[in-house]
Protein backbone atom coordinates (compact mmCIF):
# COMPACT_ATOMS: atom_id res chain seq x y z
CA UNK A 1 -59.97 -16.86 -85.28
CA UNK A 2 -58.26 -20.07 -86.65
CA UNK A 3 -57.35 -22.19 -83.96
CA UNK A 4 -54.26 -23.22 -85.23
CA UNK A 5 -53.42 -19.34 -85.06
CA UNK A 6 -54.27 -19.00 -81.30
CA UNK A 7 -52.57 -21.82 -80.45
CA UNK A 8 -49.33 -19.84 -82.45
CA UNK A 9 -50.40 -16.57 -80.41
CA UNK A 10 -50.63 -18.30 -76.48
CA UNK A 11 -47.59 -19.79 -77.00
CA UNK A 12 -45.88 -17.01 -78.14
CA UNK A 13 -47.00 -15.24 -75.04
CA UNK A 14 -45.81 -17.92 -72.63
CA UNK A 15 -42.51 -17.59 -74.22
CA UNK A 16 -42.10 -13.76 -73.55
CA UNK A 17 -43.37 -14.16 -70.23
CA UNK A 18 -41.17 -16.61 -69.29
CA UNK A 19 -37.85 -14.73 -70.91
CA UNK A 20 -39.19 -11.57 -68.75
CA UNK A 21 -39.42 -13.78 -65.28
CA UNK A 22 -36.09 -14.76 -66.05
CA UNK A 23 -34.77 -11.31 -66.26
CA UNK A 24 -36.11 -10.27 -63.24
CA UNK A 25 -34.62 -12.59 -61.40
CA UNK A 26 -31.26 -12.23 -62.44
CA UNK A 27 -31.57 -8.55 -62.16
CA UNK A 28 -32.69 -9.43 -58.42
CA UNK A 29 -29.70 -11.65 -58.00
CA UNK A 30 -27.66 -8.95 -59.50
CA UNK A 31 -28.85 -6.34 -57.14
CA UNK A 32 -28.46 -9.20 -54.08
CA UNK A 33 -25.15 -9.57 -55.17
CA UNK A 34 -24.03 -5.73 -55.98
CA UNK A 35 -25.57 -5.32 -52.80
CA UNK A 36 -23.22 -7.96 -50.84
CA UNK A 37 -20.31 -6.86 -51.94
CA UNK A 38 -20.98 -2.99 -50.77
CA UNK A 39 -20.73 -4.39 -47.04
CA UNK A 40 -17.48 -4.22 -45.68
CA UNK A 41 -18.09 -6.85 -42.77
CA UNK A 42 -20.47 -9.01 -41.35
CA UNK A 43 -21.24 -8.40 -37.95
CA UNK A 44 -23.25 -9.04 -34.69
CA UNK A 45 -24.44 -5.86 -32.90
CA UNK A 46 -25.16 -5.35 -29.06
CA UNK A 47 -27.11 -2.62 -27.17
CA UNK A 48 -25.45 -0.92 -23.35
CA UNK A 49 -26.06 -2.70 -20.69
CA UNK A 50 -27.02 -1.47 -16.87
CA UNK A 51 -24.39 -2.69 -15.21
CA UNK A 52 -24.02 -2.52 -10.88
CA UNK A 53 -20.17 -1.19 -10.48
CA UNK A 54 -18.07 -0.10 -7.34
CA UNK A 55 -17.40 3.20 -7.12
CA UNK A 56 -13.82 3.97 -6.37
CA UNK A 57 -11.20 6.64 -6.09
CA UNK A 58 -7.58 5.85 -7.49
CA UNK A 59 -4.29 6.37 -5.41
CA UNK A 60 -0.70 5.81 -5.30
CA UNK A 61 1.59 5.70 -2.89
CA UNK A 62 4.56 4.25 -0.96
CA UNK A 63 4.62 1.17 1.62
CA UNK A 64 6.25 2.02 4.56
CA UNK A 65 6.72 0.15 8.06
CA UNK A 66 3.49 1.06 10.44
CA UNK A 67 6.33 2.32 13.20
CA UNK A 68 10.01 1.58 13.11
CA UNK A 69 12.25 1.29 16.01
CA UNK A 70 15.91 2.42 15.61
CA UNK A 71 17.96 0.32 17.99
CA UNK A 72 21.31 2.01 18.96
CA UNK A 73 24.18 1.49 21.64
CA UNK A 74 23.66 2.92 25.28
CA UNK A 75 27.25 2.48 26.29
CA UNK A 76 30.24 4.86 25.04
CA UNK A 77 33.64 2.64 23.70
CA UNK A 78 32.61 -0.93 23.96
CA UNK A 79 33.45 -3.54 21.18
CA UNK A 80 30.50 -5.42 19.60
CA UNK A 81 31.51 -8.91 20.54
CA UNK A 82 28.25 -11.12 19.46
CA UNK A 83 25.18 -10.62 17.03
CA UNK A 84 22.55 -12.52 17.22
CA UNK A 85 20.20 -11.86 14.71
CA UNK A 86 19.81 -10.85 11.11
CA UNK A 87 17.44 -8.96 8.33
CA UNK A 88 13.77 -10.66 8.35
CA UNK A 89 14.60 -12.42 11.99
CA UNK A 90 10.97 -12.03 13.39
CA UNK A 91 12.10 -11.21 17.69
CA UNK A 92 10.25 -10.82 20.63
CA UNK A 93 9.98 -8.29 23.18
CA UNK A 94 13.31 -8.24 25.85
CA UNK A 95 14.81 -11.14 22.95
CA UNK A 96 18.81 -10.60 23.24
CA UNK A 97 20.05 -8.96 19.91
CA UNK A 98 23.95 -8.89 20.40
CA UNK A 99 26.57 -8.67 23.14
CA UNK A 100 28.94 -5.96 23.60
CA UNK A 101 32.50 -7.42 25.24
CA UNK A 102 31.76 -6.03 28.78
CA UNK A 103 35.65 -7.13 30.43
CA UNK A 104 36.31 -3.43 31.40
CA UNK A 105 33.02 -2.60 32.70
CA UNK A 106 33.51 -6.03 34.86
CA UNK A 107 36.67 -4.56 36.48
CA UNK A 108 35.39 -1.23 36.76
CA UNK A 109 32.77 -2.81 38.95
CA UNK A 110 34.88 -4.93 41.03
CA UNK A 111 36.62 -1.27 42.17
CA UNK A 112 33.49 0.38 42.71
CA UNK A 113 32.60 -2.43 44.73
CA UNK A 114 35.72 -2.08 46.36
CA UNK A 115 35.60 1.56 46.76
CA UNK A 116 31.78 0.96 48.57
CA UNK A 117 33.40 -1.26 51.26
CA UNK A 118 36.27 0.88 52.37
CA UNK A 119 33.28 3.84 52.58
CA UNK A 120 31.33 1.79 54.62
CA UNK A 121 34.05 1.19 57.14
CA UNK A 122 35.29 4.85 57.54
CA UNK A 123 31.48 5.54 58.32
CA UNK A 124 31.18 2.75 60.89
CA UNK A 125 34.42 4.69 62.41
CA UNK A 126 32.64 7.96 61.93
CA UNK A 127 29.77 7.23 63.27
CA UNK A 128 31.07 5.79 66.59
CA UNK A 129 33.01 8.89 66.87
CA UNK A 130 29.99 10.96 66.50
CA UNK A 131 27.83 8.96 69.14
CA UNK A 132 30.46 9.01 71.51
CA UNK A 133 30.75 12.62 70.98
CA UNK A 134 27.04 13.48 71.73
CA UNK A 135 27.13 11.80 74.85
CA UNK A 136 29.82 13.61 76.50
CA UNK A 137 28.97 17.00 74.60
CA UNK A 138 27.30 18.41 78.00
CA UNK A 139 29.70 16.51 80.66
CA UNK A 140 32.50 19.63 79.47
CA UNK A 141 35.36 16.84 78.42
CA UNK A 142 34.96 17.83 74.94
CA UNK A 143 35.12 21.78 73.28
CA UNK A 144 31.88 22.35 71.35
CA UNK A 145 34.06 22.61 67.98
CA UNK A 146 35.58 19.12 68.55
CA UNK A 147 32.61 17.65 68.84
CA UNK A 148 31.32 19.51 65.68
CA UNK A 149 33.96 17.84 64.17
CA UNK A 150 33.34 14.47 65.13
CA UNK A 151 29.67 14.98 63.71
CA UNK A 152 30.82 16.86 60.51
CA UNK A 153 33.44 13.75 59.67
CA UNK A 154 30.50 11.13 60.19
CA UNK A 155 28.03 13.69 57.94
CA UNK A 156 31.14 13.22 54.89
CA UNK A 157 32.10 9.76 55.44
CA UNK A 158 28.21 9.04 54.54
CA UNK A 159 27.93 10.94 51.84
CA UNK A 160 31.31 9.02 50.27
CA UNK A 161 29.50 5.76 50.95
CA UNK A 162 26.70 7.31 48.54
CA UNK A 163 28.64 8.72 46.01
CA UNK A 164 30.38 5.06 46.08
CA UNK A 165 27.37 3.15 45.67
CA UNK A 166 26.21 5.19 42.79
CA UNK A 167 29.73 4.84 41.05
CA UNK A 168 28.58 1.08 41.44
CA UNK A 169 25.22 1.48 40.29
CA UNK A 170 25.95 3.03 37.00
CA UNK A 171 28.81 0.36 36.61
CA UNK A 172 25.96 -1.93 36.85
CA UNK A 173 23.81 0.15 34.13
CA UNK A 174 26.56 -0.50 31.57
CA UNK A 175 27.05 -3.95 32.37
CA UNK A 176 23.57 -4.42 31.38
CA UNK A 177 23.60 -1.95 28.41
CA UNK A 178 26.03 -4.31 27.29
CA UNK A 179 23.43 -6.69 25.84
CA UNK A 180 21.56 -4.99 23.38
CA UNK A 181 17.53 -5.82 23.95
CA UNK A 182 14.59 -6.06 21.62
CA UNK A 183 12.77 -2.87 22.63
CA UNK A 184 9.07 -5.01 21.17
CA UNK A 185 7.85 -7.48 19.25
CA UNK A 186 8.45 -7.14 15.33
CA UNK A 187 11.16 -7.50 12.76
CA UNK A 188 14.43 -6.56 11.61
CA UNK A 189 14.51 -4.48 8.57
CA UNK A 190 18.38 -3.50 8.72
CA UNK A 191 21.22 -4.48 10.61
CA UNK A 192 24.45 -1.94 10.12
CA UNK A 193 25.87 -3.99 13.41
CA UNK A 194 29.12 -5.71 12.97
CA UNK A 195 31.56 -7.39 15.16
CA UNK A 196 34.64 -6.62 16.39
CA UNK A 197 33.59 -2.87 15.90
CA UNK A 198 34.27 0.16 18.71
CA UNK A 199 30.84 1.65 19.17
CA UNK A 200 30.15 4.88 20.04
CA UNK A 201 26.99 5.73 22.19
CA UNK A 202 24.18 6.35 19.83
CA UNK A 203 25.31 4.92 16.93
CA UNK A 204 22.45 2.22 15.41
CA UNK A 205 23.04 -1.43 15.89
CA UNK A 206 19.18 -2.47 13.93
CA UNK A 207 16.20 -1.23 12.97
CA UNK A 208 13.00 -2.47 13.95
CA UNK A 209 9.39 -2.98 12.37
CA UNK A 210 7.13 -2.57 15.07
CA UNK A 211 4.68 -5.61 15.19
CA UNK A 212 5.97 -6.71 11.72
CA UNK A 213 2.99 -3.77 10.67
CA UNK A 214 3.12 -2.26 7.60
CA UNK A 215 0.96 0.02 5.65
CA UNK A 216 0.25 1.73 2.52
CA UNK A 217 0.66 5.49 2.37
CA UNK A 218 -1.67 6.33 -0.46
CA UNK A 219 -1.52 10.38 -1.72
CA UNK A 220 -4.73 11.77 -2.36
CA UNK A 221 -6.11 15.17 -3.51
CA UNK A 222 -7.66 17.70 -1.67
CA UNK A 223 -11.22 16.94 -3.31
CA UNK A 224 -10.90 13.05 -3.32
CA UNK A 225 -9.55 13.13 0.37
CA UNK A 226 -13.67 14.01 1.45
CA UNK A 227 -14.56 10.80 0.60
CA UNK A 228 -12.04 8.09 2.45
CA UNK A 229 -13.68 7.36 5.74
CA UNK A 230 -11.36 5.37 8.46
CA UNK A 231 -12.11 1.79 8.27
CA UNK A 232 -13.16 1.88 4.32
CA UNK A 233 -11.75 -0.91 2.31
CA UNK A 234 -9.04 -0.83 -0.19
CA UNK A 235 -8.07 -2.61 -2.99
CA UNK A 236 -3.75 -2.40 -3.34
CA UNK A 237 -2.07 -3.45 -6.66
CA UNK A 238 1.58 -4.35 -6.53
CA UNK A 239 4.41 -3.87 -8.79
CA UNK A 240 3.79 -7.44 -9.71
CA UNK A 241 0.49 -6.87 -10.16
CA UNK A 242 -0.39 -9.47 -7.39
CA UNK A 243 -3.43 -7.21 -5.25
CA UNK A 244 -4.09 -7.31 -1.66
CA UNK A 245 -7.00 -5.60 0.53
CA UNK A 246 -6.08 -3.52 3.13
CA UNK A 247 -8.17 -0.77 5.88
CA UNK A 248 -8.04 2.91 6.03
CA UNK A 249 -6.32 2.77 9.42
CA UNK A 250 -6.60 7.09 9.46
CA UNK A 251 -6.59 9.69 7.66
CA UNK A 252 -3.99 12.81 7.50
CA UNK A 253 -5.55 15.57 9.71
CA UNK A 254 -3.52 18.51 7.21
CA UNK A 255 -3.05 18.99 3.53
CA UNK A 256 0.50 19.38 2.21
CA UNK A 257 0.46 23.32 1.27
CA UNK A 258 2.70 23.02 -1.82
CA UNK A 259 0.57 20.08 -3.71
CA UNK A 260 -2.62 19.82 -2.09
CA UNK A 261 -2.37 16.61 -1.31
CA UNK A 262 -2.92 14.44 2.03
CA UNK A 263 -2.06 10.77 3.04
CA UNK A 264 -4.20 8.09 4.06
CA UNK A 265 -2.86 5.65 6.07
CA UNK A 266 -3.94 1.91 5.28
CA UNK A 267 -2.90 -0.92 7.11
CA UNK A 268 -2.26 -4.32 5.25
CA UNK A 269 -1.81 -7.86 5.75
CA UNK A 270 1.19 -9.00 7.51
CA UNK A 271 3.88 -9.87 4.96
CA UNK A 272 2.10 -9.10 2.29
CA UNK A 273 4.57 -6.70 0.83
CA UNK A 274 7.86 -5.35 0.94
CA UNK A 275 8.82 -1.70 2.64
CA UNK A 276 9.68 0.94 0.20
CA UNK A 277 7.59 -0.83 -2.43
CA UNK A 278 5.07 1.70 -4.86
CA UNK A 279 1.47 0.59 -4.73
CA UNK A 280 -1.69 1.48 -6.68
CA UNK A 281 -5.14 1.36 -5.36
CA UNK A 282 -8.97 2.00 -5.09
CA UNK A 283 -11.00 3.06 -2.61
CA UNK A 284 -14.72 1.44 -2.81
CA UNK A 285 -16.75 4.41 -1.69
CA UNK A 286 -20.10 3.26 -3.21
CA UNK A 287 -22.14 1.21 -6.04
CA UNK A 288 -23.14 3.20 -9.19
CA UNK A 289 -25.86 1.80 -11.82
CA UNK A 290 -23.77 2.40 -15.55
CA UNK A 291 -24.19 1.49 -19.00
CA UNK A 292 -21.89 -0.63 -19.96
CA UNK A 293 -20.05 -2.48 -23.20
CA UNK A 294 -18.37 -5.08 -24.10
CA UNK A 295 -14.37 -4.93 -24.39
CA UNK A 296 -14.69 -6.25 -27.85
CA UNK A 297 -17.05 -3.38 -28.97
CA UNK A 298 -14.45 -0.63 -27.87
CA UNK A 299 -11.74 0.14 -30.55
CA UNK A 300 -8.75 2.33 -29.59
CA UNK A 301 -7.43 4.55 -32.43
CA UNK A 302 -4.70 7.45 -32.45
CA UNK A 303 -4.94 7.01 -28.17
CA UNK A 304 -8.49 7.52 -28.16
CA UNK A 305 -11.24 5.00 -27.33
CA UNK A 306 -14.29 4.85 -29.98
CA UNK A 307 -17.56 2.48 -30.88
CA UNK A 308 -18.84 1.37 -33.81
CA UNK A 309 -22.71 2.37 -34.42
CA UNK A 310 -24.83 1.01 -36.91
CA UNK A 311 -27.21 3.07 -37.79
CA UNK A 312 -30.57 2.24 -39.26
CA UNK A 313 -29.22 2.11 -43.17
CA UNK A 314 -26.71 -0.42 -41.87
CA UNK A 315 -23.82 2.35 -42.37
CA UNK A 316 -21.34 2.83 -39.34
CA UNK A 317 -20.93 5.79 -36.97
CA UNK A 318 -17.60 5.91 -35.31
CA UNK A 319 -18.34 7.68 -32.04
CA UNK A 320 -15.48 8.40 -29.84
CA UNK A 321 -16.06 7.31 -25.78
CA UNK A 322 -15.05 8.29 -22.84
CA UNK A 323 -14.34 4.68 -20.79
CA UNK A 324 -14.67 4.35 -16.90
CA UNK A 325 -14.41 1.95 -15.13
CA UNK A 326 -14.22 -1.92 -15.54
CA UNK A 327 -15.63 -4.99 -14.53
CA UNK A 328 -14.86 -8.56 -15.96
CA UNK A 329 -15.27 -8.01 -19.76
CA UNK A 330 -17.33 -4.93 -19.48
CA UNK A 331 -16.07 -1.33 -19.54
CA UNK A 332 -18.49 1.74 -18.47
CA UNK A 333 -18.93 4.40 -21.46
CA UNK A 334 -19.25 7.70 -19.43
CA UNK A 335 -20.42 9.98 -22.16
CA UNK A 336 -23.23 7.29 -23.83
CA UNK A 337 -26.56 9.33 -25.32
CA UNK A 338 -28.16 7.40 -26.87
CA UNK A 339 -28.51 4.09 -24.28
CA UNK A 340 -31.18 1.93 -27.49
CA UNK A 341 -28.08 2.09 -30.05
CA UNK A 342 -27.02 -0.64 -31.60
CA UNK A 343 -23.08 -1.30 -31.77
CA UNK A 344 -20.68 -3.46 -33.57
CA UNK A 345 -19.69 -6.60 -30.69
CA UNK A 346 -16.79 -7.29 -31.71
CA UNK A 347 -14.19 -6.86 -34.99
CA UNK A 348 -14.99 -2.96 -35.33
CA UNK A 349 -11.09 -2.46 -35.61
CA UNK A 350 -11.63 -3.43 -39.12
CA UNK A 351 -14.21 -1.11 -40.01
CA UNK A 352 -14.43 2.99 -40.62
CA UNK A 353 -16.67 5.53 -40.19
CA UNK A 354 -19.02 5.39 -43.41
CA UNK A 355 -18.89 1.59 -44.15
CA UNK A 356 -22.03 -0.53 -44.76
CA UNK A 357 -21.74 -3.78 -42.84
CA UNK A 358 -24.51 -6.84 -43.26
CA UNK A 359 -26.14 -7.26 -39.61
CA UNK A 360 -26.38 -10.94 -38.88
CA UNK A 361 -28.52 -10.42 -35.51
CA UNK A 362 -29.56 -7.49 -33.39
CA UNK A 363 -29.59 -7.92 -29.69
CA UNK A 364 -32.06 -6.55 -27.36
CA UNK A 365 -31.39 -3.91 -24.75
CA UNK A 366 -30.44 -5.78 -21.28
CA UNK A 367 -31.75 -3.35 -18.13
């Protein structure tokens, strides 16, 4: 062969070749490229995690006053003259509350008083009578009857002198019913008492929080009720959402027979709410080992909570969860099969069942 020829031919060849590397790699890039744009998100996927939660049964219920104390008049027509304290005054035991005007009861006194004297000098007189009378009684100067009488009239001049003295006494009652008392320690939680007013007997002055204890009344079903032991803890959420612990004080010993529920009664902190108030809590009744997820990876749709798997084609599987309970930034997935899937972390809102999505990084299980 001429050599100028095979020179012609081998660079001929090295021309070809070169056109044909070129169009592979742009087909490559093409194919790179086609294959880019397919993916409808980047993302970073995460596997369950074994997470060490509380295990806890969920109540409501009202807070209510540990034991009140309904403090009412003792004394029948007397006008309230002072009052002492008012709603929140913390009071001790025997503390003076208010002062009924106690003018008529003072005069009633000074007659019983009066009435007790003049008895006790008609049975001095009576009983003179009566001694003098037994020691003649067998001498004949007296009839038997007389001196019967003598010892009859000494017999009802004492019993005057008692009824007397008990007029006093219960003079003496009112005049001290006339300040109204602190029956124990605690606080006032209402105070209907107002001066100036005519009070019947019985009619309520205050109302008293025993101790200044309150409690939480929490409502719990027949089948959760098993579980609450006296002295477990609670956790109590507030209306505004400020929590508090509190201690099963005791536990109904009956189920109401129309819902099937009972109460537990839990004591809490002094203060730390307000009577009347409704209040959500837990019970801790144990620790549970659960597979957990991240916040970020659970996506609620249409009221329902779902995950994002990506499966091993890098398409997405929207599986729909069933979420328990929390902790931090992790939520429990109940109904979890498959425990080495990997899910979308975070930004699965923006993604539907059937999408491809380019995997940056895949995390290893955590157990």
């Amino acid at each position: 062969m001429n050599l100028k020829i095979f020179v012609l031919l081998l660079a001929t060849g090295l021309i070809v070749g070169g056109c044909q590397n070129k169009q592979d790699s742009k087909t490559e890039t093409v194919a790179v490229k086609e294959s880019a744009a397919k993916a409808a998100l980047t993302v970073s996927t995460i596997k369950p995690q074994h997470t060490l939660l509380n295990k806890t049964i969920s109540a409501n219920g009202n807070v209510a006053a540990w034991q009140e104390s309904s403090i009412s008049t003792e004394t029948n027509g007397l006008l309230l003259h002072e009052v002492l304290v008012s709603v929140g005054d913390q009071v001790k035991r025997g503390q003076l509350l208010a002062r009924f005007a106690a003018a008529t009861i003072e005069a009633d006194i000074a007659q019983m008083q009066a009435n007790v004297a003049e008895a006790q000098v008609a049975l001095t007189e009576a009983t003179s009578n009566a001694n003098r009378a037994r020691s003649i009684q067998n001498s004949g100067a007296l009839s038997k009857q007389q001196i019967e009488q003598y010892i009859t009239a000494e017999a009802s001049t004492k019993a005057r002198l008692n009824a007397a003295q008990a007029a006093l006494n219960l003079q003496n009652i009112k005049r001290k019913q006339a300040n109204v008392l602190a029956p124990d320690d605690g606080i006032i939680s209402q105070s209907p008492a107002t001066v100036g007013t005519v009070y019947g007997a019985g009619q309520e002055l205050f109302r008293l929080i025993r101790k200044g204890r309150i409690e939480w009344r929490a409502d719990l079903t027949s089948t959760d009720i098993s579980h609450v032991k006296t002295g477990m803890r609670a956790q109590i959420t507030l209306p505004d959402g400020s929590t508090t612990l509190g201690t099963v004080r005791t536990v109904a010993p009956s189920v109401d027979a129309k819902t099937r529920n009972a109460l537990v009664y839990v004591d809490m902190p002094a203060g730390s709410a307000k009577i009347g108030m409704f209040a959500r809590g837990d019970f801790v009744i144990g620790e549970s080992d659960v597979l957990t997820l991240p916040n970020t990876a659970i996506v609620m749709r249409d009221g329902f909570a779902y995950v994002m798997q990506v499966e091993a084609d890098n398409k997405i599987k929207q599986t729909k969860v069933q979420l328990g309970q929390r902790k931090d930034d992790r939520v429990e997935i109940v109904n979890l099969s498959n425990i080495e899937a990997q899910f979308v972390e975070s930004g699965g809102a923006f993604l539907a069942d059937g999408d491809n999505v380019r995997v940056v990084n895949k995390s290893v299980a955590n157990k």
